[in-house]
Every structure is written in C-alpha cells, then in structure tokens.
Protein backbone atom coordinates (compact mmCIF):
# COMPACT_ATOMS: atom_id res chain seq x y z
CA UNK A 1 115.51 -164.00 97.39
CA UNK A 2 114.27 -165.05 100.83
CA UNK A 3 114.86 -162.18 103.52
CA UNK A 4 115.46 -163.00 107.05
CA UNK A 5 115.69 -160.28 109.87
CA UNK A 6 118.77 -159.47 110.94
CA UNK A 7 118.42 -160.30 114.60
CA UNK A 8 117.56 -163.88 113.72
CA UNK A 9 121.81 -164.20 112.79
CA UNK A 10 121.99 -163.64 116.71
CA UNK A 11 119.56 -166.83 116.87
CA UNK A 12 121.13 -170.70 116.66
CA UNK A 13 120.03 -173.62 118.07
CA UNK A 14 121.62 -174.03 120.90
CA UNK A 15 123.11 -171.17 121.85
CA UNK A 16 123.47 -167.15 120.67
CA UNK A 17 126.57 -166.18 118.63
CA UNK A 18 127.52 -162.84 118.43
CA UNK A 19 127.54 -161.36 115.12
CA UNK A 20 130.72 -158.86 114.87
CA UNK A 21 133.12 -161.90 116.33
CA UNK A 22 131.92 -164.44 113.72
CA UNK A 23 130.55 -163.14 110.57
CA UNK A 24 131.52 -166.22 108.72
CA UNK A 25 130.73 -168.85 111.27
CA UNK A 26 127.50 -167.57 111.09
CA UNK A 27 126.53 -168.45 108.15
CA UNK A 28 128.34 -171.56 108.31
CA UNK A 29 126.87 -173.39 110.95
CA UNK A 30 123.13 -171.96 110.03
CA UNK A 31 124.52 -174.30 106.77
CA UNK A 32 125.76 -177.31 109.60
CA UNK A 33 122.26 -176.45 111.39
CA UNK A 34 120.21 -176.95 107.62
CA UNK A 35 122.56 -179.49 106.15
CA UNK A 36 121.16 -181.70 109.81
CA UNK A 37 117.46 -181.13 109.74
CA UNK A 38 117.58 -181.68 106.41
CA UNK A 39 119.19 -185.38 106.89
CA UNK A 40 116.88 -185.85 110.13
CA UNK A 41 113.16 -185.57 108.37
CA UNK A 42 113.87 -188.20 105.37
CA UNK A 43 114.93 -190.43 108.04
CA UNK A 44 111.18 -189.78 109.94
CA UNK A 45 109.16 -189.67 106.69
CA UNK A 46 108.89 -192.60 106.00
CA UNK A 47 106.27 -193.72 108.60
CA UNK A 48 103.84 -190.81 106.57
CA UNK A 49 104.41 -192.10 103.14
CA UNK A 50 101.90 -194.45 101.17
CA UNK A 51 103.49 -195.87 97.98
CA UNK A 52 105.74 -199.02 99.25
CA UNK A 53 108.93 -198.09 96.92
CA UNK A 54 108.94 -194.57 98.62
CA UNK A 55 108.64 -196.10 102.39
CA UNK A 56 111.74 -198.84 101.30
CA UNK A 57 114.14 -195.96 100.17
CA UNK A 58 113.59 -193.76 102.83
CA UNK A 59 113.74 -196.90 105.32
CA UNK A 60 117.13 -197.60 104.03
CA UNK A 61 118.80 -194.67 105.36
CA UNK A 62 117.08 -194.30 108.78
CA UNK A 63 118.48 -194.45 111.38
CA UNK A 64 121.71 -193.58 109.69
CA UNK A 65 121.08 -190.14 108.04
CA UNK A 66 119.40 -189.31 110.78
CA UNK A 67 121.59 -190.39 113.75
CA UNK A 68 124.55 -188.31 111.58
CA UNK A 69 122.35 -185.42 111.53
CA UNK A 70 121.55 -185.58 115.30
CA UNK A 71 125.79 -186.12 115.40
CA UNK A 72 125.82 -183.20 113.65
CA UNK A 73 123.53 -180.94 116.25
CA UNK A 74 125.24 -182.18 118.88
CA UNK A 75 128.99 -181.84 117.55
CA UNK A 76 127.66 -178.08 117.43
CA UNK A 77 125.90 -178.04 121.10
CA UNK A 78 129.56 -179.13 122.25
CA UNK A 79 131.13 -176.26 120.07
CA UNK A 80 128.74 -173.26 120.78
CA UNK A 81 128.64 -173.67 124.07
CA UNK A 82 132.37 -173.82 124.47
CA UNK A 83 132.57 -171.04 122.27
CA UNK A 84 129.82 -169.10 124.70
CA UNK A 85 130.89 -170.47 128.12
CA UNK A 86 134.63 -171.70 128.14
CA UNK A 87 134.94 -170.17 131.76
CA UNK A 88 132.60 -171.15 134.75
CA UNK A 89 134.35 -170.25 138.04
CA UNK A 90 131.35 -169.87 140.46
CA UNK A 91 128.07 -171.08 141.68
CA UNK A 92 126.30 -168.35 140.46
CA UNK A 93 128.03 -168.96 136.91
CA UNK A 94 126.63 -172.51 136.67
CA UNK A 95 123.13 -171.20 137.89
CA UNK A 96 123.16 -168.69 135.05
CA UNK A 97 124.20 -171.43 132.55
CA UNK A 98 120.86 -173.47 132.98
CA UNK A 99 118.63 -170.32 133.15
CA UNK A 100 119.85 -169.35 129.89
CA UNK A 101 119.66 -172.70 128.29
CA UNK A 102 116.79 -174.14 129.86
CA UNK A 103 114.87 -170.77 128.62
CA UNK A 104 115.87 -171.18 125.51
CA UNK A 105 115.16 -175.55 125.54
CA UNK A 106 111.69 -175.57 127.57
CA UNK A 107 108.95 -173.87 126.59
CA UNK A 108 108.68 -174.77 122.83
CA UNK A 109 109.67 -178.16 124.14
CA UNK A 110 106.84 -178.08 126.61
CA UNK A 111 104.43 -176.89 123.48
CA UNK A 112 106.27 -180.45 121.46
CA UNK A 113 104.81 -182.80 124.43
CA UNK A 114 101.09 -181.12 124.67
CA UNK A 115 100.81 -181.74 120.72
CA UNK A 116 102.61 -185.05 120.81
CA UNK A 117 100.00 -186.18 123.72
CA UNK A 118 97.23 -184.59 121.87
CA UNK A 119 98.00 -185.86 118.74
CA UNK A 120 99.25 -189.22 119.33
CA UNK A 121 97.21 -190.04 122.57
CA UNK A 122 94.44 -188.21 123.15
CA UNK A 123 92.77 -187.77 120.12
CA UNK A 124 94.51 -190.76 117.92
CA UNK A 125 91.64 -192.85 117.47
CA UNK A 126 89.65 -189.96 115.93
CA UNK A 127 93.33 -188.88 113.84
CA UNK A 128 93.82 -191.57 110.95
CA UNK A 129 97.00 -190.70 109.80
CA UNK A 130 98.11 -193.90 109.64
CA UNK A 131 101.30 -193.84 111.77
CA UNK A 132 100.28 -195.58 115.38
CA UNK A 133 102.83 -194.15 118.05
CA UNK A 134 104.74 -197.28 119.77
CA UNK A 135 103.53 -197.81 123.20
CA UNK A 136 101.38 -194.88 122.96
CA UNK A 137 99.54 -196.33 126.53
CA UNK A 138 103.01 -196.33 129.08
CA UNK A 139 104.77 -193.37 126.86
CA UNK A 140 101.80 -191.37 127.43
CA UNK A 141 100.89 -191.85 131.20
CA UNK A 142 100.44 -189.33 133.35
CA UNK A 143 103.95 -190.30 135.10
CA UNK A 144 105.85 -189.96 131.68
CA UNK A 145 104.51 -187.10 130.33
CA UNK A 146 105.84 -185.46 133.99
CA UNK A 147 109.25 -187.14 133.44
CA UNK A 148 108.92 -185.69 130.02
CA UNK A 149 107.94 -182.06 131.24
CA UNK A 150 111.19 -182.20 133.76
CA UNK A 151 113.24 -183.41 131.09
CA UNK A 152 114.45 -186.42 133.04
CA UNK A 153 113.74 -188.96 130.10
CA UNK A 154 116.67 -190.01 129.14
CA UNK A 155 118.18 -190.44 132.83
CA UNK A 156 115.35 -192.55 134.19
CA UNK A 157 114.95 -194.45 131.25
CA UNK A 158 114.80 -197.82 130.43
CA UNK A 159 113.81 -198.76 134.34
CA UNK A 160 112.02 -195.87 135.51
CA UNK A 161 110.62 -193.70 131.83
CA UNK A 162 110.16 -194.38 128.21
CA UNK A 163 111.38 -192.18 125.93
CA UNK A 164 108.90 -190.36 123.23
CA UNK A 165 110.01 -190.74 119.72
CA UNK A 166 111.76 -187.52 118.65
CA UNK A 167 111.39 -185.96 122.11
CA UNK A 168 113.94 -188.16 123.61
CA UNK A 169 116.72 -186.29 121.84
CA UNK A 170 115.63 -183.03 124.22
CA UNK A 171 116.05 -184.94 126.73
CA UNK A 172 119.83 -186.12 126.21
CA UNK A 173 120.30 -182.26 125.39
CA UNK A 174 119.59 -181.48 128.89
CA UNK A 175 121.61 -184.53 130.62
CA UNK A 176 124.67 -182.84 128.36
CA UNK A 177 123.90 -179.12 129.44
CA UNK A 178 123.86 -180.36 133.13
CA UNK A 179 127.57 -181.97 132.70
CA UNK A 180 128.89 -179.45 130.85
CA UNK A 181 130.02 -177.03 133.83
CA UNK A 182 131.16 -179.96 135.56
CA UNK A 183 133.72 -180.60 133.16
CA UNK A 184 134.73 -176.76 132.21
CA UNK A 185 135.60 -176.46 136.54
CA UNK A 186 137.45 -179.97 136.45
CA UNK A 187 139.48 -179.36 133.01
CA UNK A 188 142.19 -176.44 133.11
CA UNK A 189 143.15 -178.19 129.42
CA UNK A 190 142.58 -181.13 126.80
CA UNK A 191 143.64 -183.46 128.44
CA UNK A 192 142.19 -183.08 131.81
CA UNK A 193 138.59 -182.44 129.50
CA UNK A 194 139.83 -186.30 127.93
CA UNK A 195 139.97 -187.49 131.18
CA UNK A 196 137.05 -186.23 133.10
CA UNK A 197 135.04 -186.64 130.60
CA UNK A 198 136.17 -190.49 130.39
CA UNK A 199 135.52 -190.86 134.06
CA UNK A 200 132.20 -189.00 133.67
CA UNK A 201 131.46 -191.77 130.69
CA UNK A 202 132.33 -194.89 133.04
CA UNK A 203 130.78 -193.45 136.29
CA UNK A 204 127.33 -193.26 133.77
CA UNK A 205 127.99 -196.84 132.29
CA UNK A 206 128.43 -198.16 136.11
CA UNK A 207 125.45 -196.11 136.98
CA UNK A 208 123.43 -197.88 134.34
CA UNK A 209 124.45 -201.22 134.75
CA UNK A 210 123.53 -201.50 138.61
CA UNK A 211 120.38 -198.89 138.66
CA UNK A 212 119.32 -199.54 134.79
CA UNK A 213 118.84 -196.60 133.68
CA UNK A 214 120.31 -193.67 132.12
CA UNK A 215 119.29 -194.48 128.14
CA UNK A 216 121.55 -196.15 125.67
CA UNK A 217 121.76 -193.44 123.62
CA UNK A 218 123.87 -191.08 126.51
CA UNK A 219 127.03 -193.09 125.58
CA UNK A 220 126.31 -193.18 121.80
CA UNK A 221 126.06 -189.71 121.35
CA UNK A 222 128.14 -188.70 124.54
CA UNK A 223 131.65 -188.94 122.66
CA UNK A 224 130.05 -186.28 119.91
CA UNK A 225 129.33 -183.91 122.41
CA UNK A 226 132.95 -183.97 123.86
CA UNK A 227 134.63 -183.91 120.69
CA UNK A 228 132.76 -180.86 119.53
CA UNK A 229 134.03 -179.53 122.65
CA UNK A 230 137.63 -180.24 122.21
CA UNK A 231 136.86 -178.84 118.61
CA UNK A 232 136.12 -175.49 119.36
CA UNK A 233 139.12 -175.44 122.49
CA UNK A 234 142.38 -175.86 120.30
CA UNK A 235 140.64 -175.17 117.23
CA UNK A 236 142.36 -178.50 115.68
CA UNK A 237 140.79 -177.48 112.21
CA UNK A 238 141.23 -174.14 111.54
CA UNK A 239 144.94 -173.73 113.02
CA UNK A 240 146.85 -177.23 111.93
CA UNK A 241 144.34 -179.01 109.51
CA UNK A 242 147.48 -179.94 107.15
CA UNK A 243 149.64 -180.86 109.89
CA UNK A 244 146.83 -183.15 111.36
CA UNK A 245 145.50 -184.85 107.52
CA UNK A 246 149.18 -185.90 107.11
CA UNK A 247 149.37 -188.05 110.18
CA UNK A 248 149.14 -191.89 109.38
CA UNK A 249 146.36 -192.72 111.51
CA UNK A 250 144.09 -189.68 110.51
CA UNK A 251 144.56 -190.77 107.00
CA UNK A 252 143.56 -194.46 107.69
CA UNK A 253 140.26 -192.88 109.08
CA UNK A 254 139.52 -190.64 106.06
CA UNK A 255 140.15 -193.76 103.34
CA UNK A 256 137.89 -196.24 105.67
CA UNK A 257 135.38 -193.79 106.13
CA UNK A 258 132.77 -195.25 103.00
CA UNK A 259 133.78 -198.80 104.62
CA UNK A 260 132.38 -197.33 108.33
CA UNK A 261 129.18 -196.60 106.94
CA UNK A 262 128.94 -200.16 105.18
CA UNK A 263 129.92 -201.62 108.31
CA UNK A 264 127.42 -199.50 110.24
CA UNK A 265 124.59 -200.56 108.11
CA UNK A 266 125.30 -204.51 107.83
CA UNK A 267 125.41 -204.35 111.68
CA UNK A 268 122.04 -203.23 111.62
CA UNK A 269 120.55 -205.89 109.19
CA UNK A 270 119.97 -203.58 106.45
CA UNK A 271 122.54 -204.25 103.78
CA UNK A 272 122.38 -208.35 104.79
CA UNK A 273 119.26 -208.61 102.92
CA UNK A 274 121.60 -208.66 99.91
CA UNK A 275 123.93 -211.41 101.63
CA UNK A 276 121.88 -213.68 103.42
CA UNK A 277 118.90 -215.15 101.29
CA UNK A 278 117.15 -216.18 104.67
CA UNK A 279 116.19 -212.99 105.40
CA UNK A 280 113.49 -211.59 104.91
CA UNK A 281 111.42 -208.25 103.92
CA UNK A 282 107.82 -206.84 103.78
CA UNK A 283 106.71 -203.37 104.27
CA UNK A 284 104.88 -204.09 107.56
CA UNK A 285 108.85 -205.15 109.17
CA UNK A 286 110.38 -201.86 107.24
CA UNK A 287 107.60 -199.87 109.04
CA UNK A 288 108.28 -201.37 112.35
CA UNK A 289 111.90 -201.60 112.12
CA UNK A 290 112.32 -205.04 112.30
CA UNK A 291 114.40 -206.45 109.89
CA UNK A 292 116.68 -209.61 110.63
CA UNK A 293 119.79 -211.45 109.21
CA UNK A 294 120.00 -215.01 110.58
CA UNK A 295 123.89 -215.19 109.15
CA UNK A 296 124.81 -211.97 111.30
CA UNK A 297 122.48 -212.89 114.05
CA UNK A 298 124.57 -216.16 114.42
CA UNK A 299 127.95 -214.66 114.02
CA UNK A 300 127.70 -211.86 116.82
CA UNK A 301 125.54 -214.64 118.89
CA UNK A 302 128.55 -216.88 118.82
CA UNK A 303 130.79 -213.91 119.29
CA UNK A 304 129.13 -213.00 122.19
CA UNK A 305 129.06 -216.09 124.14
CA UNK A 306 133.01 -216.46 123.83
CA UNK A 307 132.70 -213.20 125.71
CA UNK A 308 129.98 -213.52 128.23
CA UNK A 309 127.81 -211.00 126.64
CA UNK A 310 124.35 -211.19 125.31
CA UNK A 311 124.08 -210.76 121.90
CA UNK A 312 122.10 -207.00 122.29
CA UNK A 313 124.95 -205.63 124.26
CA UNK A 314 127.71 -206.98 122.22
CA UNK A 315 125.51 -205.19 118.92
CA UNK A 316 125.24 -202.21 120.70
CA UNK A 317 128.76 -202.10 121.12
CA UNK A 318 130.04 -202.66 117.89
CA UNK A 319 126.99 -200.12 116.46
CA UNK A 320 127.91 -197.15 118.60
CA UNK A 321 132.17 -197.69 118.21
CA UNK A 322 131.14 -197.72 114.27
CA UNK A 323 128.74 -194.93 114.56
CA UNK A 324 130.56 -192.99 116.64
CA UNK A 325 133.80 -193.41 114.24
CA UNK A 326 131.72 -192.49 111.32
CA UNK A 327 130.13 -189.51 112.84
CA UNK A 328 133.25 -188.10 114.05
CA UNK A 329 134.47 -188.10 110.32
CA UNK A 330 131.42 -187.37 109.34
CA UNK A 331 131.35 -183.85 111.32
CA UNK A 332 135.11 -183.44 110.53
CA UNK A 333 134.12 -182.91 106.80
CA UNK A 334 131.00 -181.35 107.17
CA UNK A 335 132.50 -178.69 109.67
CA UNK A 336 135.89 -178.10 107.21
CA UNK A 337 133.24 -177.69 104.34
CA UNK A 338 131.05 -175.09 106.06
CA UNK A 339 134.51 -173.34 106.90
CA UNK A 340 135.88 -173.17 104.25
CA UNK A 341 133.53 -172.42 101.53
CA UNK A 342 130.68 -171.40 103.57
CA UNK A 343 130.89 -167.60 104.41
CA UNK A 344 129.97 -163.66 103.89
CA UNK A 345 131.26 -163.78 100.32
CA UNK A 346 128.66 -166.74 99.58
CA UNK A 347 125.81 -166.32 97.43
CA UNK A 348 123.03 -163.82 99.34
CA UNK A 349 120.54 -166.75 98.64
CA UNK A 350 121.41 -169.85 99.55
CA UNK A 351 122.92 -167.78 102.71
CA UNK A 352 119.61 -166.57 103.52
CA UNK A 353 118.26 -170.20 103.01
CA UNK A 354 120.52 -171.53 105.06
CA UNK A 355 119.60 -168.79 108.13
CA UNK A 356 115.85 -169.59 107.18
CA UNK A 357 116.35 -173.52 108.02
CA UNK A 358 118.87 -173.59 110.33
CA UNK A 359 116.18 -170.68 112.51
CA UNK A 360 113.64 -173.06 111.52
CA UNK A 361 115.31 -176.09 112.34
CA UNK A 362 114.17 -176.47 116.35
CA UNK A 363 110.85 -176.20 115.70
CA UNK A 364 110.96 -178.48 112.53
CA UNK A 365 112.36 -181.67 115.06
CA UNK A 366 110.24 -181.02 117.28
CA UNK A 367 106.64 -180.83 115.42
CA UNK A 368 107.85 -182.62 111.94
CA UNK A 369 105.64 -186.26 113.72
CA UNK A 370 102.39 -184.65 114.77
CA UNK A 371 102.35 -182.45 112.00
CA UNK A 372 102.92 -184.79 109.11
CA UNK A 373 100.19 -187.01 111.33
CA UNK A 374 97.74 -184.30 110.63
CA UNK A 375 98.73 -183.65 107.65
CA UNK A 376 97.84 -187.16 106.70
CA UNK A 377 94.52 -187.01 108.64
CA UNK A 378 93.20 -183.92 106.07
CA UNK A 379 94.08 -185.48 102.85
CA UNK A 380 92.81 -189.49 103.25
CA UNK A 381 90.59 -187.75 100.24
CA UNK A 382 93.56 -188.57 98.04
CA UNK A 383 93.41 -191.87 97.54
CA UNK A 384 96.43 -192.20 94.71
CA UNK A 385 99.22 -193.27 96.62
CA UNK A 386 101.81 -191.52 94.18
CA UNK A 387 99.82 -188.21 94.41
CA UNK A 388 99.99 -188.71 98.26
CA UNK A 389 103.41 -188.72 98.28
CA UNK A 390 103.94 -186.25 95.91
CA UNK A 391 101.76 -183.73 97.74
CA UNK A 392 103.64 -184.46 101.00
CA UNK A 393 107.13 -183.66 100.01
CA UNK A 394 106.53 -180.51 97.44
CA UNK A 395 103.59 -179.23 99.79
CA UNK A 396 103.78 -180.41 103.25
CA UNK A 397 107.06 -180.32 103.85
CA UNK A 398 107.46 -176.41 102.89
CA UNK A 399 104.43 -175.54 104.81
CA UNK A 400 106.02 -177.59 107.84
CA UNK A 401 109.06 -175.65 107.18
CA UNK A 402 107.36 -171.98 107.25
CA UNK A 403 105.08 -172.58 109.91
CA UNK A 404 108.32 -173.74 112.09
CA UNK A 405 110.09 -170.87 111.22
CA UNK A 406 107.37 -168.32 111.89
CA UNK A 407 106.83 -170.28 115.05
CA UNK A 408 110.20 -169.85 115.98
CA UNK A 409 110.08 -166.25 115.25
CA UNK A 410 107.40 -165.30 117.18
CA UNK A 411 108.21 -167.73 120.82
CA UNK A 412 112.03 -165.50 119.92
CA UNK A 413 110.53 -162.18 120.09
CA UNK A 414 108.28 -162.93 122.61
CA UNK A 415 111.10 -163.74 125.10
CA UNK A 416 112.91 -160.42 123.69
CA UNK A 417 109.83 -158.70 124.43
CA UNK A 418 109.35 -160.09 128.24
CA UNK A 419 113.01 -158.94 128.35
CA UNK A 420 112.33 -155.46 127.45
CA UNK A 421 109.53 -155.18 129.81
CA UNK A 422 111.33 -156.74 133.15
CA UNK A 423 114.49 -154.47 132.74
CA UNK A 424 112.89 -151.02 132.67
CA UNK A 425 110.67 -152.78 135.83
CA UNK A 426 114.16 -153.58 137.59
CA UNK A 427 115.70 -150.05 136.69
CA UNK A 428 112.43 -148.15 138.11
CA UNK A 429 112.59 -150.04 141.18
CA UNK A 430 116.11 -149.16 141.86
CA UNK A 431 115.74 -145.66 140.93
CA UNK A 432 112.84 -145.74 143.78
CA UNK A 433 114.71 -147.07 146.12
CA UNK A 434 118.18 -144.72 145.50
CA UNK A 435 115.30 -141.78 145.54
CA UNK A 436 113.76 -142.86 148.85
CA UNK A 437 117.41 -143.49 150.22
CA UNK A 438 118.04 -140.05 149.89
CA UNK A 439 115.45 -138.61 151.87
C-alpha cells in the first residue's frame, strides 16, 4: 500500500483545500488531478519512442487526450480557486491572490525553463535523445527565456514570444490567475460572471487581431476556465444533476458526445487518412505533426472563401467550438464520476495512488520532455527498438513519476519551512518593539 503524508491532502495543484470541509473532494479531484496527467504524457511520448507502430498509436490520440487532460486541469484551476477565493473586495485582496499563487506557480516553473534550456539548447548537440526541440534557436534566446521567466508567453505571443513546448501551458495559467479577480469584483452572480467574462473574451480576440498577440490557445481553453468557475458557484452538479440531464438540449449533448470527438479528430486530418486515399503518412510527418487531407483541405478552403476567412482561421474555429464542446462534456462526466464514486469510503490504495499522482502531477508536466530526453541519451546502448520501448514505459515512466513526487515534496516543505522561520522573525520583532514602547 503506498503511504503518503498527511499534509500532502492539504497539497493540489493549483490551489490548497482544506481537509475537514472536503474530505471527499479530496480524494476526488487528486483522482481528476491523476486521471489528467495520466492522459497528458501518452500524448508527449511519442516523440521518445523508437518502434514505428508504438509512435503511430500514441500519435493518434495527441493532441486530443492531451488537450482533454489540460481541459481537465484547468476546469479544476476555475473550480479551486472559486472554491478558495469567491470574495475579493480590496486591493490588498487581489495583491494577496498573486503572492499566493505565483509562490506556489514560479519557482519549480523557473527550475522547468533552466532544464528545458539546458537540455534542449545548451547542451543538445552533446544529448542524442533523438527528439530535436522545434525552433530551439528563437524559443531559446535570451529575450524568450526572459518572457518565459516573467511568464508573459502566452500574452506576447505569436508577434512578440514563442511559446516552449509544455511550458506554454504555465503561461496561460498565469494570464487566467491575473483575470480571475477581475471577474469575482465585476460579477455579484452567474450571469454577470457570463457576461464579463464574454466581454473579457472579445476585448482579448480584438486585442489579438490588431496587436497579434495574445496566443491562440487563451480562447481555446478560456471557456474551460469559466465554466469550472460557474461549476463550483451554483454547484449545477451536485444540487440539480437530475433536473439538469432531463433537459432536451443537455441530452442532445450527452448522445453526440462520441460524434464530437470524431468530428474533432477528422478536423485535424487524423481520421481522413481512412477517407481520403490522397493522403498520405510516414513516420517522419507523424513525428512532426504534419499530416494532411486534400478532401478536407478543399472543403473548409472553399468554405472559407464564401466567408472571407483564410482557411487557418476558419479551422481554428471549428477545432476549438468542437473541442471546447467535447471538453465541457468531457469534464462534466469525469467530475460526476470522481463525485460520486470517488471518496473516503474508497479503497485505501488506489486513494493513496491517486494523492501520490495527483501531488506528483506538477512536477511530472513540467520535467516529463527533458527527462524522457535524458532518459533516451543513457540507454542508446539498447539498440532493440521493442526493448527500448518497453524499458521506457515499465521503467522510466515510474522513476519519472517518483522523482516528481519527491521533488514536489521537498520544494513543499521547503516553503513550509521558510514559513516557519519568517513568522517567529515577525512575532520577535513585534514583541521588541511593544517591549521598547513601554519604556
């Protein structure tokens, strides 16, 4: 039976729950929190694998699994941070917002850029791990990495930043964290949170078009964020679940939802490789990402035109209305699973599994790349490509797992421990002063 410390139930991703006011949450998002990583990695694994079967499969589901397991991490940023902060009155309330969360985002995300630079940049030509980072000259400049280090990726980008694989996602984090308070002063209810955060959605998409920037991905994952929100404020599936499943429309959504994630996928040219025979496949394109459909190419083209749009923006569209509709559902299951099945009376195991990934799970996205690089780097002696994969997913992957968790662990007690030693510092001081007062 795995053990995990008891403090570490205090510990989630994006925010601290407190133990005595949600025993069984607990334990169900640490399953949410597993249940993500644990679609994320397969997605990224791919690039570290050697047998050509293995890449394919894995290939097939990104970016899907992992897009709904980011969904799913940011469905619960929206949720625990309502939960946490659903009242910001002052000034000095928003300023102790981002201490808190920027403490708890920045320094192990500082530790993910060093290693990504070191790893991908510095020392690449001497690391053959046979994954070659994108870009790796402009995403590594000294300019970017300091975007990077502020956080400011995702803003700036595409005009003025390009954002690092995986690292990217920290940096949307941040853009939502600095909105948040924003909308909690504005919005006295649902509806006024509907609407701001609409206006907040086209005052970015104006933003973009005339200044291009603020990344894509803001407005993909933007309508995630807000829903988890409006999740945790009326509590829409604990309270009135049955009312809400028996409404027409809501029932549409559930039956369509396998014919979302078809759509979602021929969209992106995966599942057209079975429809139109004049596309076309090799593992170098699966690696790079760049498969392409001339029959769906041709359709949205001509679609487009009629509209005025190029055919990337009019794909874009279509992708993120899909993928947004999919992940919605998506998170609507997941969370009423983890709910309702999920809690104290589940087994003492798997619980304590779940804790140990979902703990883990920060420091698993943000070092899974460099380390699987590495990993690859120490074992070229393998030369059977079936071995090599084998070795990665039964060995490396566990080992990436414990070190993250450990890692985690140890940067957690080590801001508990700077804690410690600044309040007696604070309470001395006082004392001193009160004492001196006096005389």
């Amino acid at each position: 039976m795995l053990r995990v410390d008891s403090h570490l139930l205090e510990f989630s991703y994006f925010s601290y729950i407190g133990v005595g006011t949600m025993k069984n949450r607990i334990i169900a998002f640490d399953f949410l929190r597993a249940l993500a990583i644990v679609m994320i990695i397969p997605a990224h694994l791919s690039n570290f694998l050697s047998t050509s079967y293995g890449k394919l499969a894995l290939y097939a589901a990104d970016p899907y699994f992992a897009n709904m397991g980011l969904g799913l991490f940011i469905f619960m940023s929206g949720y625990l941070l309502y939960y946490n902060n659903n009242t910001i009155h002052s000034f000095q309330n928003v300023l102790s917002f981002y201490r808190k969360r920027l403490l708890r985002i920045f320094p192990l995300y500082w530790a993910a850029i060093a290693v990504f630079t070191l790893v991908f940049f510095i020392f690449a030509p001497k690391i053959n791990s046979g994954f070659v980072f994108p870009n790796a000259e402009h995403v590594f400049s000294f300019y970017n990495v300091i975007v990077h280090i502020l956080g400011l990726q995702i803003f700036l980008a595409p005009a003025y930043a390009s954002p690092m694989l995986t690292l990217y996602f920290i940096g949307l984090i941040i853009v939502f964290y600095m909105i948040y308070p924003l909308m909690i002063m504005l919005s006295k209810n649902s509806k006024q949170l509907v609407f701001y955060s609409s206006l907040i959605f086209i005052g970015f998409l104006l933003i973009s078009r005339t200044f291009n920037i603020i990344d894509l991905r803001f407005f993909m994952f933007f309508p995630i964020f807000v829903f988890g929100i409006l999740t945790c404020k009326e509590s829409l599936f604990e309270e009135s679940i049955t009312a809400v499943i028996k409404r027409p429309f809501v029932q549409v959504l559930l039956a369509t939802l396998p014919v979302m994630f078809v759509l979602v996928i021929v969209i992106g040219s995966r599942t057209t490789l079975l429809l139109d025979p004049s596309a076309s496949l090799t593992i170098e394109s699966a690696g790079s990402g760049t498969i392409d459909s001339s029959m769906i190419v041709s359709m949205l083209g001509s679609v487009a035109n009629s509209l005025g749009l190029s055919y990337a923006v009019l794909k874009f569209i279509i992708d993120s209305v899909l993928l947004n509709l999919f992940m919605i559902m998506f998170c609507i299951l997941e969370y009423r699973i983890a709910m309702k099945f999920i809690n104290n009376k589940f087994s003492s195991s798997l619980g304590s599994a779940f804790t140990y990934t979902a703990t883990a799970s920060y420091c698993i996205y943000l070092f899974h790349r460099p380390f699987l690089a590495l990993w690859n780097s120490i074992t070229t002696f393998i030369s059977n490509p079936v071995l090599h994969d084998v070795v990665i997913i039964f060995v490396a992957l566990p080992l990436l797992f414990f070190i993250s968790y450990h890692l985690q662990v140890f940067e957690l007690n080590l801001k508990k421990s700077f804690s410690r030693e600044s309040t007696p510092s604070k309470k001395s001081s006082s004392k001193g002063s009160t004492d001196g007062s006096s005389k």
